[in-house]
Protein backbone atom coordinates (compact mmCIF):
# COMPACT_ATOMS: atom_id res chain seq x y z
CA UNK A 1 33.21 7.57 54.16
CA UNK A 2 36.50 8.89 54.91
CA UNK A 3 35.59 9.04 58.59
CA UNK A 4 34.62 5.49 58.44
CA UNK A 5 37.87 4.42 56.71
CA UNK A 6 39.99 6.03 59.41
CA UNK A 7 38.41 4.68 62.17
CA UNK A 8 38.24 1.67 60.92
CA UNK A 9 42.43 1.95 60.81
CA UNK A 10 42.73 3.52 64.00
CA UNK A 11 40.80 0.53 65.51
CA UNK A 12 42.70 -1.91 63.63
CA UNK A 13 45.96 -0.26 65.09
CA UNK A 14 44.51 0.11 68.36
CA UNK A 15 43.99 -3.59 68.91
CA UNK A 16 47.41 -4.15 67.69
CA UNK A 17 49.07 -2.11 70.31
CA UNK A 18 46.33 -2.90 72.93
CA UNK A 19 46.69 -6.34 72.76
CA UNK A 20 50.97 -5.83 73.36
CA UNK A 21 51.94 -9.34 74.52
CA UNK A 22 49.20 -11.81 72.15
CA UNK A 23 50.68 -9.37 69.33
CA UNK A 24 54.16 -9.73 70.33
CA UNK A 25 53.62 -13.86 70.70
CA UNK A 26 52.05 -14.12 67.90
CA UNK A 27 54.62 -11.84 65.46
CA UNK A 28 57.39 -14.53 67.54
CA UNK A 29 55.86 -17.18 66.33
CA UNK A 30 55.39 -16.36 62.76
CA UNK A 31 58.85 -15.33 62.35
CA UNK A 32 59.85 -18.20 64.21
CA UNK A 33 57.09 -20.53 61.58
CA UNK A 34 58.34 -18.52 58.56
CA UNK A 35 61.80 -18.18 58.70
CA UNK A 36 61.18 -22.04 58.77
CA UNK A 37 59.43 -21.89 55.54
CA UNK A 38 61.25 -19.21 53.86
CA UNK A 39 64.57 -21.18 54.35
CA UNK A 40 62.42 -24.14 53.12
CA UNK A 41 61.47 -22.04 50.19
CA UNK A 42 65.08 -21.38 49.69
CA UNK A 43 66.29 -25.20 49.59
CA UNK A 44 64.03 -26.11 47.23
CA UNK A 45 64.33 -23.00 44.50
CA UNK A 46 68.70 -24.51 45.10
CA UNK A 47 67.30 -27.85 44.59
CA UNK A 48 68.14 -28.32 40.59
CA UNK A 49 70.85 -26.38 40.80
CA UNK A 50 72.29 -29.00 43.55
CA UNK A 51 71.28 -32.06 41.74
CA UNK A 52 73.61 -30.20 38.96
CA UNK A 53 76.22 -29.02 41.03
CA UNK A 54 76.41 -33.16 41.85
CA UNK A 55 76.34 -34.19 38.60
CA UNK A 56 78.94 -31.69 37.52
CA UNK A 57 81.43 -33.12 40.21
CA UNK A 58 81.37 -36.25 38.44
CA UNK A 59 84.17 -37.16 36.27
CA UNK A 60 84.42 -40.53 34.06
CA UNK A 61 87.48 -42.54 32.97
CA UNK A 62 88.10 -44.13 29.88
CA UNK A 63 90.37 -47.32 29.43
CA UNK A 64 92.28 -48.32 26.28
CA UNK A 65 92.95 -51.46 25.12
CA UNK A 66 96.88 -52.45 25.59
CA UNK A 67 98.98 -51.63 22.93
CA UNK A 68 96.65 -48.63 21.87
CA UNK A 69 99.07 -46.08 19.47
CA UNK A 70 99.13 -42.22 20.47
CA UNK A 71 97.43 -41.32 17.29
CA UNK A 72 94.36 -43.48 17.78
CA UNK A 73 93.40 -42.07 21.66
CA UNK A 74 94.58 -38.62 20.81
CA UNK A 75 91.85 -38.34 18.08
CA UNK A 76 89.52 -39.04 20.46
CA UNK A 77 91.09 -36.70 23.05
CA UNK A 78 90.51 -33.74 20.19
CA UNK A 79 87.16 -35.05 19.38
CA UNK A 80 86.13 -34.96 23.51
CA UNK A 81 87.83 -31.50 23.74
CA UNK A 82 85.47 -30.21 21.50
CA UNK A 83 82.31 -30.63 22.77
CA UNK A 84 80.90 -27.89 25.56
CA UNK A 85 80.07 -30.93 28.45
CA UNK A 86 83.97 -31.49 28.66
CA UNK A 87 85.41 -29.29 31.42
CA UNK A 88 88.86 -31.01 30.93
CA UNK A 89 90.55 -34.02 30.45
CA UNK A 90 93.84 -35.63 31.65
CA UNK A 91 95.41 -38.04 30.23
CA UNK A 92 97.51 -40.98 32.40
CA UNK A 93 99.72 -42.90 30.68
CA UNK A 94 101.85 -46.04 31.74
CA UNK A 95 103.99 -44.41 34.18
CA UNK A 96 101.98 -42.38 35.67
CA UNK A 97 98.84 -45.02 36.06
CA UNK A 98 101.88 -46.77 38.03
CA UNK A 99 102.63 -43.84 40.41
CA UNK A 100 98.90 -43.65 40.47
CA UNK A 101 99.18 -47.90 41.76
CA UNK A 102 101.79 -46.97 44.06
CA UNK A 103 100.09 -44.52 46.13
CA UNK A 104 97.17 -46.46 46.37
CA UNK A 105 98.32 -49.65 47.30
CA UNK A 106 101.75 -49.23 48.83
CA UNK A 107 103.32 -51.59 45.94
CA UNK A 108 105.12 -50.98 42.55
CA UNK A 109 103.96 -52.70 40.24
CA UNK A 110 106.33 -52.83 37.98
CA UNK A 111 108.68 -54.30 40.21
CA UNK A 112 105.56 -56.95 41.11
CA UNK A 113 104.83 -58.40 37.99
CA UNK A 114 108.01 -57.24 36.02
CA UNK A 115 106.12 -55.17 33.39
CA UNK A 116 103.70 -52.75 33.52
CA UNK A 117 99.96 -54.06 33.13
CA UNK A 118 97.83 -51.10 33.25
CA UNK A 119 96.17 -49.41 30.46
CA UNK A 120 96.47 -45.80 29.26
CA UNK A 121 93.25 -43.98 30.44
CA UNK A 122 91.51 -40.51 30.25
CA UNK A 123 90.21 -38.62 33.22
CA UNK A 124 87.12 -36.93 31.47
CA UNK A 125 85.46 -33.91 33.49
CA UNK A 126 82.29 -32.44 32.59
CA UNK A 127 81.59 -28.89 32.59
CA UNK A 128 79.22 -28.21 35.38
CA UNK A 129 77.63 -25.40 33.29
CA UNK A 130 76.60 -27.87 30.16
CA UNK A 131 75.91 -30.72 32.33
CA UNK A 132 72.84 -32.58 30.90
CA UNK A 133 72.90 -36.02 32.34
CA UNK A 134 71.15 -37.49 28.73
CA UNK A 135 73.66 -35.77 26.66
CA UNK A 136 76.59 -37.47 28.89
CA UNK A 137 74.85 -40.73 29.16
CA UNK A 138 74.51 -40.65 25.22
CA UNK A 139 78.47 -39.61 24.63
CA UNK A 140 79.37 -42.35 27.07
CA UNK A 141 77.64 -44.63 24.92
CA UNK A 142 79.43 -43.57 21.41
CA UNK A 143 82.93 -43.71 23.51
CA UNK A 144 82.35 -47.13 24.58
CA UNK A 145 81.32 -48.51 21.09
CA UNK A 146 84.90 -46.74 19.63
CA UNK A 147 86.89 -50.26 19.04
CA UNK A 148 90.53 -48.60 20.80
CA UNK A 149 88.12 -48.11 24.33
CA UNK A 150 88.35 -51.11 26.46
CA UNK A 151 86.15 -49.91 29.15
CA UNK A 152 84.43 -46.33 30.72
CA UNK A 153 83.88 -46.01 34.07
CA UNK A 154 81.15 -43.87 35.19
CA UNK A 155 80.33 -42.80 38.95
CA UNK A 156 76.42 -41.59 37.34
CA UNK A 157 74.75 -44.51 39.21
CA UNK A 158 74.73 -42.46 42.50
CA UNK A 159 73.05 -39.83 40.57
CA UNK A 160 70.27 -42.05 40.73
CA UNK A 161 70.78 -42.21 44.59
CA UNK A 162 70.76 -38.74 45.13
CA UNK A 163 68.14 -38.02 43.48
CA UNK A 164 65.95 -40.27 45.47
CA UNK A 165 67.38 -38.24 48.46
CA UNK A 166 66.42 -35.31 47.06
CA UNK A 167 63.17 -36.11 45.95
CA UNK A 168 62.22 -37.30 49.61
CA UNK A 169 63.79 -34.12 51.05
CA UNK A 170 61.05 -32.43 48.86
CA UNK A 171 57.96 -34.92 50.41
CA UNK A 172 59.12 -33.88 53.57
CA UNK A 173 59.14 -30.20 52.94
CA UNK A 174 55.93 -30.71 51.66
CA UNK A 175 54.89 -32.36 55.09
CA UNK A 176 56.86 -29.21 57.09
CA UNK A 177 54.90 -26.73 54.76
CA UNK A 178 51.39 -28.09 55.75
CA UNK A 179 52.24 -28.17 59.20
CA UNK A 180 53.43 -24.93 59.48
CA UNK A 181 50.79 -23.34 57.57
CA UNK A 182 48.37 -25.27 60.10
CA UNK A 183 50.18 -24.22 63.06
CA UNK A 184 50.23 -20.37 61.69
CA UNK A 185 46.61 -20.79 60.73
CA UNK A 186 45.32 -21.34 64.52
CA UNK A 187 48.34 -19.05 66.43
CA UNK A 188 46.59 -16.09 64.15
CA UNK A 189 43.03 -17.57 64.73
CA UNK A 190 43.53 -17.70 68.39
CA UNK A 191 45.00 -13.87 68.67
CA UNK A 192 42.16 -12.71 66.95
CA UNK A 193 39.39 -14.93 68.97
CA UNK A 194 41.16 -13.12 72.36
CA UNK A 195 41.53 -9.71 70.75
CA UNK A 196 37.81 -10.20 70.36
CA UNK A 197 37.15 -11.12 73.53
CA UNK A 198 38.58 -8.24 74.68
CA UNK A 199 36.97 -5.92 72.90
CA UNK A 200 33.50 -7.99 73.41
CA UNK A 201 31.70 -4.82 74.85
CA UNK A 202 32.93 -2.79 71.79
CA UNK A 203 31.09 -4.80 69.31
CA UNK A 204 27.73 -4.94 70.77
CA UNK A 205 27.58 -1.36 71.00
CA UNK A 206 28.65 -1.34 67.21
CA UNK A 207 26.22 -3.94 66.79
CA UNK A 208 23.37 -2.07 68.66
CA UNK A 209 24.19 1.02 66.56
CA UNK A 210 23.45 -0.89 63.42
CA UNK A 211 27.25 -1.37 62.25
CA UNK A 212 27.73 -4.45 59.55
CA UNK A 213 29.21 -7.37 60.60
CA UNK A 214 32.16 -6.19 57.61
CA UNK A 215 32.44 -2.93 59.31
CA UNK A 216 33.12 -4.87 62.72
CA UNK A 217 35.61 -7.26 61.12
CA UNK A 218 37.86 -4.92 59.26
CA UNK A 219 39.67 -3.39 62.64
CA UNK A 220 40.54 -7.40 63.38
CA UNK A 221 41.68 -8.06 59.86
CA UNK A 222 43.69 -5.10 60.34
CA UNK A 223 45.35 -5.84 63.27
CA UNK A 224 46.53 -9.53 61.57
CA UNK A 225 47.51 -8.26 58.83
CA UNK A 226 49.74 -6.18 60.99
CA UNK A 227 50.45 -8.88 62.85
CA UNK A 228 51.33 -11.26 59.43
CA UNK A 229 53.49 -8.24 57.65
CA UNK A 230 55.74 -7.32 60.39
CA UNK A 231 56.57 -11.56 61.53
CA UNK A 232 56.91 -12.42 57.60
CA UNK A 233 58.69 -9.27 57.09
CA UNK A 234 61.48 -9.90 59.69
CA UNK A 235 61.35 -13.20 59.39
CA UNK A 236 62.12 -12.50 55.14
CA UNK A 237 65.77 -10.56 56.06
CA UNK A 238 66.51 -13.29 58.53
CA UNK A 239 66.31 -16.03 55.69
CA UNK A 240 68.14 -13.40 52.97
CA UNK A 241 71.36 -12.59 55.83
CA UNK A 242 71.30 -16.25 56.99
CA UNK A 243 71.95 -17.55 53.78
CA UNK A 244 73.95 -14.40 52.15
CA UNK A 245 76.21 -15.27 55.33
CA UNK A 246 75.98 -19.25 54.69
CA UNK A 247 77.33 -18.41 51.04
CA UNK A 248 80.23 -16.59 52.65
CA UNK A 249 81.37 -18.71 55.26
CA UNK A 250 81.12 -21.96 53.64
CA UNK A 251 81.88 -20.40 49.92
CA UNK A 252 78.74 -21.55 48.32
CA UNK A 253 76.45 -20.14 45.56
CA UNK A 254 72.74 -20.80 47.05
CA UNK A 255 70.95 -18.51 44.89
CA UNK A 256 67.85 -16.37 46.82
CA UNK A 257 64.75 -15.84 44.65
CA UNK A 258 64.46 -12.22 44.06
CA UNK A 259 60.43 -12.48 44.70
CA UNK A 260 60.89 -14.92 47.93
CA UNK A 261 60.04 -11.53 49.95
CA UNK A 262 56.57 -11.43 48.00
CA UNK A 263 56.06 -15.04 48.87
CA UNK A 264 56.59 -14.86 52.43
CA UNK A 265 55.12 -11.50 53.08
CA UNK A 266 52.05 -12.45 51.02
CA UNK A 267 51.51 -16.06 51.61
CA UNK A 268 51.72 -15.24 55.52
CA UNK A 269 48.77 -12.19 54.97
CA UNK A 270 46.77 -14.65 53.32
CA UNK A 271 47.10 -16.78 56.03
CA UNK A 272 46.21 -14.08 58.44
CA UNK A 273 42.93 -13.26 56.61
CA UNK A 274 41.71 -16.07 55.87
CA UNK A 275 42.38 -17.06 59.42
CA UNK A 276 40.93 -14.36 61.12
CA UNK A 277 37.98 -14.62 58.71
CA UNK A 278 36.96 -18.14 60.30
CA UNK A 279 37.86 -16.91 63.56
CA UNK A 280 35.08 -14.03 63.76
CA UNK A 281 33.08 -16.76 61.82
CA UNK A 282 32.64 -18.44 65.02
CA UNK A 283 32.84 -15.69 67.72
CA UNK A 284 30.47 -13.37 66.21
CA UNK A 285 27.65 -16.22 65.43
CA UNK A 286 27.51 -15.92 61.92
């Protein structure tokens, strides 16, 4: 049994390094194919965390009514400063919603109109790590029914937006993943069809000397497997260092999944099994 076992290895490795050039193609191309998906992978594990990261950059502003008295908005400056979704707030007064006029449009406005129109406001921003777009959606609501607030302006309608975005991102990763599971499926089914038509002779003799067809296939699922670890495998430590150096350069926080290595390693031997199964399937006349 033992003797079996390791020459049914030894074969395995011996079409691996026979077979130099299909092996080396086909470990190319699923590094190439998996690198694709890992990175794929990768995006969309990030993907709630960048919807967040959007929402989080969202401020809101809120607009008092003229003639509002410092006691009445500065209550509701405590009251805001208390709750975990506010990052910070500013708050702009007369004069400085006029500095604010005069870099925007070129004009004083006080000088304009001869008084000073605009409204003292509140530049809310909301704590990216509390951000729960219901909870500000619902505190928006109370500030706007407060009697001093004149108006809130919210940027959270291009949440909406990007969300869409991001939601057809993840149809066409979808689309990518079935392709390149596809295209992986027949590179691997293809190696093993020629590594079996090299090694044609071989199996009639094992066939002749009463060997199972199992006994004949293991060597060939071998040698994919082989084939599968050593692609996913290099391919894994490209997506890892290509994004470990994309969080340097650009100083971002795209988080890796800590198992990603299991799913590429082990989705991409999968796919080399069951792969090579259907192969032999058809070359052996099953």
């Amino acid at each position: 049994m033992i003797d079996q076992l390791a020459f049914l290895i030894s074969e395995g490795f011996k079409n691996f390094f026979r077979n130099k050039i299909i092996s080396f193609l086909c470990i190319l191309t699923i590094f190439i194919n998996f690198s694709f998906l890992g990175s794929l992978f990768v995006i969309g594990y990030n993907t709630s965390s960048l919807v967040d990261f959007f929402r989080s950059k969202y401020s809101f502003e809120v607009f008092f009514v003229e003639n509002v008295d410092e006691i009445s908005y500065q209550k509701i400056i405590d009251d805001l400063e208390n709750k975990n979704i506010i990052s910070s707030i500013n708050l702009i007064d007369k004069q400085e919603s006029a500095k604010i006029f005069k870099q925007e449009f070129g004009e004083d406005v006080v000088e304009m109109l001869g008084y000073n129109p605009l409204p003292i406001s509140l530049k809310v921003f909301l704590n990216e790590n509390d951000f729960e777009f219901d909870v500000v959606d619902s505190l928006i609501k109370n500030i706007q029914s407060i009697d001093i607030v004149d108006e809130v302006e919210y940027r959270g309608k291009y949440i909406d937006s990007i969300e869409d975005r991001i939601n057809l991102a993840i149809f066409i990763f979808i689309i990518f993943v079935v392709a390149i599971i596809f295209l992986s499926f027949q590179i691997i089914s293809n190696t093993v069809r020629l590594s079996l038509a090299s090694r044609k002779d071989f199996i009639q003799i094992l066939k002749y000397n009463g060997a199972s067809t199992l006994f004949i296939k293991i060597p060939f699922f071998i040698e994919s497997l082989i084939n599968a670890i050593i692609g996913s495998a290099f391919s894994y430590y490209f997506v890892k260092y290509l994004f470990i150096l994309i969080n340097s350069y650009f100083d971002l926080t795209i988080q890796i999944d800590n198992n990603l290595w299991i799913w590429i390693i082990g989705f991409s031997s999968i796919i080399g099994l069951y792969s090579s199964n259907n192969s032999m399937k058809r070359n052996l006349n099953e």
